[in-house]
N, C-alpha and C. Protein backbone atom coordinates (compact mmCIF):
# COMPACT_ATOMS: atom_id res chain seq x y z
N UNK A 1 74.50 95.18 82.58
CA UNK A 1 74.81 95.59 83.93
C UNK A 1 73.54 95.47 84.76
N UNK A 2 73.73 94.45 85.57
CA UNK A 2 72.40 94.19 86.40
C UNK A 2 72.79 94.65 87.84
N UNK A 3 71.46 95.39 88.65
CA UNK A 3 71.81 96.35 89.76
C UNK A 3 70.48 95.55 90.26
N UNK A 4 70.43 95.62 92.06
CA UNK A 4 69.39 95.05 92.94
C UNK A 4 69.05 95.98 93.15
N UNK A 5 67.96 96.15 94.16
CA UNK A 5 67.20 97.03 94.75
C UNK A 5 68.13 98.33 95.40
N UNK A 6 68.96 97.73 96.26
CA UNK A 6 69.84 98.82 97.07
C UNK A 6 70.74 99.47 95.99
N UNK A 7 70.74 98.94 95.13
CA UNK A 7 71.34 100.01 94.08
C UNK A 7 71.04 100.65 93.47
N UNK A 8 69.89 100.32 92.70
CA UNK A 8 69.07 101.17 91.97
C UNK A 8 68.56 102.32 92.71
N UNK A 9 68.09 101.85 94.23
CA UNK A 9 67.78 103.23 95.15
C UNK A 9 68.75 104.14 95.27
N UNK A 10 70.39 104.09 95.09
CA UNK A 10 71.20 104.63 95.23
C UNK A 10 71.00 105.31 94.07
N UNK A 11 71.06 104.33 92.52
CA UNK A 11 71.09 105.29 91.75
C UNK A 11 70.35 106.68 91.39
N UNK A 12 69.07 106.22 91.85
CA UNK A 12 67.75 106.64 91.62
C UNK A 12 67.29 107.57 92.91
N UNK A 13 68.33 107.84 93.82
CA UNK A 13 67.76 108.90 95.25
C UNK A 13 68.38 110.18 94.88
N UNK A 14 67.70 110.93 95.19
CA UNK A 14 67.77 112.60 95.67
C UNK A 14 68.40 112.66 97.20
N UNK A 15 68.34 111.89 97.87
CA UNK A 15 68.70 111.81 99.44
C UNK A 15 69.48 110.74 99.77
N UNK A 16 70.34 110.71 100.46
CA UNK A 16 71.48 109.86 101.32
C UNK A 16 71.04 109.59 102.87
N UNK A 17 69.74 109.75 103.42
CA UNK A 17 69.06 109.96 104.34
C UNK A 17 69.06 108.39 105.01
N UNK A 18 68.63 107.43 104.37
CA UNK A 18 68.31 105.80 104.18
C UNK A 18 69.30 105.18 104.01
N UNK A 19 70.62 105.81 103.38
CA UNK A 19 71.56 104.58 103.30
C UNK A 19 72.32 104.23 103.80
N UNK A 20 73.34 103.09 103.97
CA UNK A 20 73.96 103.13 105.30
C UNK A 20 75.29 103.52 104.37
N UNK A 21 76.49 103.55 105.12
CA UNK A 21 77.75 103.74 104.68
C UNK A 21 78.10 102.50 103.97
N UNK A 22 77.91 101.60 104.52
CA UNK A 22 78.68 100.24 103.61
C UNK A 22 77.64 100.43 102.18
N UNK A 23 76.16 100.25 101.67
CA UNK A 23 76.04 100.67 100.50
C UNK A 23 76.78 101.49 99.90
N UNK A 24 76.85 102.71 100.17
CA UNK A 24 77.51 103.48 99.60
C UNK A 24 78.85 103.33 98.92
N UNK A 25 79.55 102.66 100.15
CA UNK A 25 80.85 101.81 99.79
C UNK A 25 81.25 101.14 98.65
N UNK A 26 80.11 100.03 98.72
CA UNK A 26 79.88 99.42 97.84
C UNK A 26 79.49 99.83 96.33
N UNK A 27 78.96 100.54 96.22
CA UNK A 27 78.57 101.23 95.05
C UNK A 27 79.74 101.95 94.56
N UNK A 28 80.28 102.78 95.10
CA UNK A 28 81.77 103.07 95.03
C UNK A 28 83.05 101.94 94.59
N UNK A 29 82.86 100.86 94.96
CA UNK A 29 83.77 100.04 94.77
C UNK A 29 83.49 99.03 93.35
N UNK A 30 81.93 99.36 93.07
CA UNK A 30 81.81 99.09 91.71
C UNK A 30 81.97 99.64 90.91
N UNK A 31 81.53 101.19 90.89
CA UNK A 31 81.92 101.99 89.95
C UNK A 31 83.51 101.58 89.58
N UNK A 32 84.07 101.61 90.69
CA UNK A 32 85.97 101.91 90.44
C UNK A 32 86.30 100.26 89.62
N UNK A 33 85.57 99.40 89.87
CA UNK A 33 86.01 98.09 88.75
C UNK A 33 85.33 98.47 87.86
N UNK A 34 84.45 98.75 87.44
CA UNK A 34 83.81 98.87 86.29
C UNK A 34 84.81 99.74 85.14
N UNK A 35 85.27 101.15 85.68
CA UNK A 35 86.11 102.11 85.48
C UNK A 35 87.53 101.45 85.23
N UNK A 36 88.20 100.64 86.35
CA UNK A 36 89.06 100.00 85.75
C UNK A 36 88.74 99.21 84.73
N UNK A 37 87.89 98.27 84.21
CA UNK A 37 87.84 97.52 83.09
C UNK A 37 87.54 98.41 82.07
N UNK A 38 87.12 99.13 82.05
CA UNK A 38 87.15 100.36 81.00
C UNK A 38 88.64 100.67 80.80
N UNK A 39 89.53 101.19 81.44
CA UNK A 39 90.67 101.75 81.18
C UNK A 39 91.94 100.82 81.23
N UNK A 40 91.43 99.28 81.31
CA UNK A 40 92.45 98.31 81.16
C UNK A 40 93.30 98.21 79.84
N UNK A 41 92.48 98.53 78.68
CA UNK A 41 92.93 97.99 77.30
C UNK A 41 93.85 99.23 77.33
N UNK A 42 93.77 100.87 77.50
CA UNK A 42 94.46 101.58 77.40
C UNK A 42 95.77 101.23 78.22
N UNK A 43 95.64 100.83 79.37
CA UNK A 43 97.27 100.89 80.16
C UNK A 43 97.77 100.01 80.08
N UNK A 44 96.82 98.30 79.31
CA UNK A 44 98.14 97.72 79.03
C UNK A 44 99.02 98.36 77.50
N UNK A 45 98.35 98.87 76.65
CA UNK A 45 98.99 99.29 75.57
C UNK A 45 100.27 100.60 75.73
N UNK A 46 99.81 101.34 76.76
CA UNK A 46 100.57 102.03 77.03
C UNK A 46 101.85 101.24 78.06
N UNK A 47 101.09 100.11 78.47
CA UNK A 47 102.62 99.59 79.00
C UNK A 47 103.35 98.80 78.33
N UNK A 48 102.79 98.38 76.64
CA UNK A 48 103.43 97.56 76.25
C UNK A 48 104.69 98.92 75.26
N UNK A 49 103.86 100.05 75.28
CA UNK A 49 104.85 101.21 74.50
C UNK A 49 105.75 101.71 75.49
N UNK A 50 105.74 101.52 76.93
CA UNK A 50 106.78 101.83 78.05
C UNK A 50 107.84 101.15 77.94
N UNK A 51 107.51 99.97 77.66
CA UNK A 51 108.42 98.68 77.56
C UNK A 51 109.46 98.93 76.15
N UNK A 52 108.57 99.05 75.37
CA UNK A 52 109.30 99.09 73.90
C UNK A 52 109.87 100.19 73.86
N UNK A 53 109.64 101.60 74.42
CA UNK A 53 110.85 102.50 74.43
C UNK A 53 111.61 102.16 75.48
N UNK A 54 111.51 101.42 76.18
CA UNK A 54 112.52 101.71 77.24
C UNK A 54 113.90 100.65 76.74
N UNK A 55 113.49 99.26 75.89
CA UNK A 55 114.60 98.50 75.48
C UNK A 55 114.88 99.32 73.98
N UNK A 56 114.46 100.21 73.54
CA UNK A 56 114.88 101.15 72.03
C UNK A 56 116.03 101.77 72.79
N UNK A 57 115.71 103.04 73.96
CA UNK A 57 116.61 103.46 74.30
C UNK A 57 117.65 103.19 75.16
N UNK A 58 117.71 102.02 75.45
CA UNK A 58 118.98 101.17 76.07
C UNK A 58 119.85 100.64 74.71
N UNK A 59 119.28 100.18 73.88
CA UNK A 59 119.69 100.02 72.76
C UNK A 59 120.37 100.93 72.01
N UNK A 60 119.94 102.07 71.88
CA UNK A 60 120.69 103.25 71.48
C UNK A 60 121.65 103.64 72.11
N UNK A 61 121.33 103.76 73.72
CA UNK A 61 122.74 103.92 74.64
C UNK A 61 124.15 103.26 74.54
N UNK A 62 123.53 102.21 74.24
CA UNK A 62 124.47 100.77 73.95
C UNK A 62 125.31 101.05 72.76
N UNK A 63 125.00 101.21 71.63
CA UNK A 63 125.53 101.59 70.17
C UNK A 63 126.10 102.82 70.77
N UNK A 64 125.80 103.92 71.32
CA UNK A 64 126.60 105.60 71.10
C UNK A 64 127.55 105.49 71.94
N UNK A 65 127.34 104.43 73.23
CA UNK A 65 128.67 104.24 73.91
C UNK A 65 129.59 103.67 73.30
N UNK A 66 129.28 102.36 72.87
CA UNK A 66 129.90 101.27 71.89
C UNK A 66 131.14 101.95 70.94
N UNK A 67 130.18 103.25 70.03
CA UNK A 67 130.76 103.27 68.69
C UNK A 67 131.29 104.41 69.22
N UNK A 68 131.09 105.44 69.62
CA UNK A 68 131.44 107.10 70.06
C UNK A 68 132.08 107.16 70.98
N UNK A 69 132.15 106.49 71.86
CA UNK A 69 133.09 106.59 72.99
C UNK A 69 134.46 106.74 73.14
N UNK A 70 135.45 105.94 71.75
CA UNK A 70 136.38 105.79 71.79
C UNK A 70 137.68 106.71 70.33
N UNK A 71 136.29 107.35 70.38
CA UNK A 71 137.11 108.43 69.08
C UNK A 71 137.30 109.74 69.71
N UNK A 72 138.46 109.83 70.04
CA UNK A 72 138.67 111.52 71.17
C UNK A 72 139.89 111.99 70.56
C-alpha cells in the first residue's frame, strides 16, 4: 500500500488545520475500497449461500405442495 505525501500527512497529523476537504474526501474514499476489497470474499460467499437456500426452499415448497396438498 503506497501513500504520497498528502496522505501520509493525513495519516500522520494531530490537526485538520492544513487540509482541504477534497483530501480528506479522498482518503475516505480509499479507506471505503480498500474495506470493500476486504469484505468482498465474505459477501460473495454469503451470496452464493442466499442463492442456495433460496432455490432449497422453493424446492421444498414445491414437493409439500405437490405431495400434501391433495390428501384432505
Amino acid at each position: 500500500m503506497e501513500f504520497n505525501a498528502s496522505e501520509q500527512d493525513i495519516l500522520y497529523s494531530n490537526t485538520t488545520e492544513n487540509l482541504e476537504l477534497f483530501d480528506i474526501d479522498m482518503y475516505r474514499q480509499q479507506l471505503s475500497d480498500q474495506m470493500a476489497m476486504v469484505l468482498l470474499p465474505a459477501i460473495v460467499v454469503l451470496g452464493i449461500v442466499l442463492l442456495t437456500g433460496a432455490v432449497g426452499n422453493t424446492l421444498v415448497f414445491y414437493i409439500y405442495i405437490s405431495k400434501f396438498s391433495s390428501s384432505s
